[in-house]
C-alpha atoms as a PDB file:
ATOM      1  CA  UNK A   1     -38.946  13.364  37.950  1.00  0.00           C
ATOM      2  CA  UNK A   2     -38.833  10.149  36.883  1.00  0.00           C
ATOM      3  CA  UNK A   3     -40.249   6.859  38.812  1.00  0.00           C
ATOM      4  CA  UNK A   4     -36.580   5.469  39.398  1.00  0.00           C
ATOM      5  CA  UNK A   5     -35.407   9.015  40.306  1.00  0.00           C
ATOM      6  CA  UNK A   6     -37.871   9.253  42.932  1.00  0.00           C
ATOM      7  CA  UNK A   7     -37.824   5.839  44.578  1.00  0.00           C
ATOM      8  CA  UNK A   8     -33.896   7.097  44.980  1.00  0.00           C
ATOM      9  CA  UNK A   9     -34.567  10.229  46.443  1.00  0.00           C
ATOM     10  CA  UNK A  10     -37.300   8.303  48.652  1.00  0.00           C
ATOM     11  CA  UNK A  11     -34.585   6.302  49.309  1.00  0.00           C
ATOM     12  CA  UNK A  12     -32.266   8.694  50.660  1.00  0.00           C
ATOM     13  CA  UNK A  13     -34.591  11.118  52.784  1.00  0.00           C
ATOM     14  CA  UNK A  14     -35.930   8.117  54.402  1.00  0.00           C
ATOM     15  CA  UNK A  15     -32.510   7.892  55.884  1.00  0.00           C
ATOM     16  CA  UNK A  16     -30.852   5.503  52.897  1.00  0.00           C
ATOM     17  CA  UNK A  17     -29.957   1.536  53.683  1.00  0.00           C
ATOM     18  CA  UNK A  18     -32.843  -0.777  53.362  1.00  0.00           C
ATOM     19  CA  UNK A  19     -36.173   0.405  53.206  1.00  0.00           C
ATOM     20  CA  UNK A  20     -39.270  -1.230  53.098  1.00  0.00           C
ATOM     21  CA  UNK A  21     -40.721  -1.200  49.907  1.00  0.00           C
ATOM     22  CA  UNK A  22     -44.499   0.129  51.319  1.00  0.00           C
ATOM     23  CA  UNK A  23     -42.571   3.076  52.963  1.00  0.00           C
ATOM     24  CA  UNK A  24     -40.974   3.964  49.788  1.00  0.00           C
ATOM     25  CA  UNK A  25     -44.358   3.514  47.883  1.00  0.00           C
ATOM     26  CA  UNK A  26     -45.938   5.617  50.666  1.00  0.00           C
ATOM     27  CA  UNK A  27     -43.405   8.299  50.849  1.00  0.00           C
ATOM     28  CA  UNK A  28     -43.677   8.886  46.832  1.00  0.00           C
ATOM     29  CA  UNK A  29     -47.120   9.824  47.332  1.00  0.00           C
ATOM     30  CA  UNK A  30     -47.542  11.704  50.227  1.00  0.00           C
ATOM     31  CA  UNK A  31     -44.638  14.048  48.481  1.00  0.00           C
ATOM     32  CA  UNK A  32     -46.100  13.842  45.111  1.00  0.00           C
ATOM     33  CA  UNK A  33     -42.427  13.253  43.982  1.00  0.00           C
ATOM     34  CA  UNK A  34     -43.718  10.922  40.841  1.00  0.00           C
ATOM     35  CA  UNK A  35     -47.193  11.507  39.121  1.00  0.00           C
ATOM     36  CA  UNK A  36     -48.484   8.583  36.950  1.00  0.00           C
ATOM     37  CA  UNK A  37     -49.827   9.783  33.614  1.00  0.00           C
ATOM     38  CA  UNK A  38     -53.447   8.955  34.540  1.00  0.00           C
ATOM     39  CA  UNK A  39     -53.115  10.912  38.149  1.00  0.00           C
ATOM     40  CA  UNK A  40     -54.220   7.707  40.066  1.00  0.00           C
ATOM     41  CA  UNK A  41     -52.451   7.487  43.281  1.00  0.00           C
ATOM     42  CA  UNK A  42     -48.655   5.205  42.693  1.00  0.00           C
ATOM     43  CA  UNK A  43     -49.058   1.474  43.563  1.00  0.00           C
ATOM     44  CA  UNK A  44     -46.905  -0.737  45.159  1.00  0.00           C
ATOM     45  CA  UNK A  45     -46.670  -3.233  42.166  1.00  0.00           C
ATOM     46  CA  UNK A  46     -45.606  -0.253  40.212  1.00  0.00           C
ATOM     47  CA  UNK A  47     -42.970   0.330  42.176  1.00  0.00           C
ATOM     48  CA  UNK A  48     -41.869  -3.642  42.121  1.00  0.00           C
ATOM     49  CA  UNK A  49     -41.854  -3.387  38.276  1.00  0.00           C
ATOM     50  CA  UNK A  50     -39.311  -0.380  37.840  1.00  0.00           C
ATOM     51  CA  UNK A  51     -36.983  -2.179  40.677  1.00  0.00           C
ATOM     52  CA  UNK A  52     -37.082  -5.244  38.133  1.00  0.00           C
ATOM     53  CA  UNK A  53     -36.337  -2.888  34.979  1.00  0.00           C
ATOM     54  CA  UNK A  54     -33.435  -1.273  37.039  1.00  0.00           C
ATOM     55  CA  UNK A  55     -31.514  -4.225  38.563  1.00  0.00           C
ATOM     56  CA  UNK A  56     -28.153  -2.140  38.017  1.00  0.00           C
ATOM     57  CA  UNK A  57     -29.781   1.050  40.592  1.00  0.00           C
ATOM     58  CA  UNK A  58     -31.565  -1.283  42.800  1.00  0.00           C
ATOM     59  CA  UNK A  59     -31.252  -4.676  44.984  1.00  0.00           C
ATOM     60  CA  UNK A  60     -34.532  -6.319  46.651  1.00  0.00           C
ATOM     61  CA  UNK A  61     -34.705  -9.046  49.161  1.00  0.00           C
ATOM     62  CA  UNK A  62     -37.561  -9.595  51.996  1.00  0.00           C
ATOM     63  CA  UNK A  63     -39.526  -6.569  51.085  1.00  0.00           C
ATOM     64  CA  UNK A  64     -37.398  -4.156  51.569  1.00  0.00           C
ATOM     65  CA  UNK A  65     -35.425  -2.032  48.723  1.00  0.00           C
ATOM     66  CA  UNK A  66     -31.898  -0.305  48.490  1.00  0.00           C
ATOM     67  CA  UNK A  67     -29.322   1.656  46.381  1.00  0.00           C
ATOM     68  CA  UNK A  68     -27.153  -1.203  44.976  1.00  0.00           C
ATOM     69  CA  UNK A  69     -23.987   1.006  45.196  1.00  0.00           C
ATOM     70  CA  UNK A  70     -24.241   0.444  49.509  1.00  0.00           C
ATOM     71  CA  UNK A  71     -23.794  -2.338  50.864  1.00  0.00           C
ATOM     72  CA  UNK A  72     -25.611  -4.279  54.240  1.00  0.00           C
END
């Protein structure tokens, strides 16, 4: 699974709308959903960088993170 793919499935098992983006981090890793190539545990910056690269999945304000497609 990709990064993107699991910060959306994060997302959505979290209980969708706005999430905080620590909770999503934190999530990813407790469920192994994404492994980095080097196997170190997934930082939060990391996280931050693919929401920039995917402006078209994603919206960010205050912390938190959604699925651009809803609306709050």
């Amino acid at each position: 699974m990709t990064l993107h793919e699991a910060m959306i499935k994060a997302i959505n098992e979290l209980g969708g709308g706005k999430q905080h983006i620590q909770d999503v981090t934190d999530y990813i890793n407790t469920r192994r959903l994404y492994s980095r190539g080097d196997n170190a545990v997934l930082p939060v910056n990391q996280v931050s960088a693919r929401l920039s690269r995917y402006k078209n999945i994603f919206c960010r304000a205050d912390g938190y993170i959604w699925i651009k497609d809803m609306v709050y």
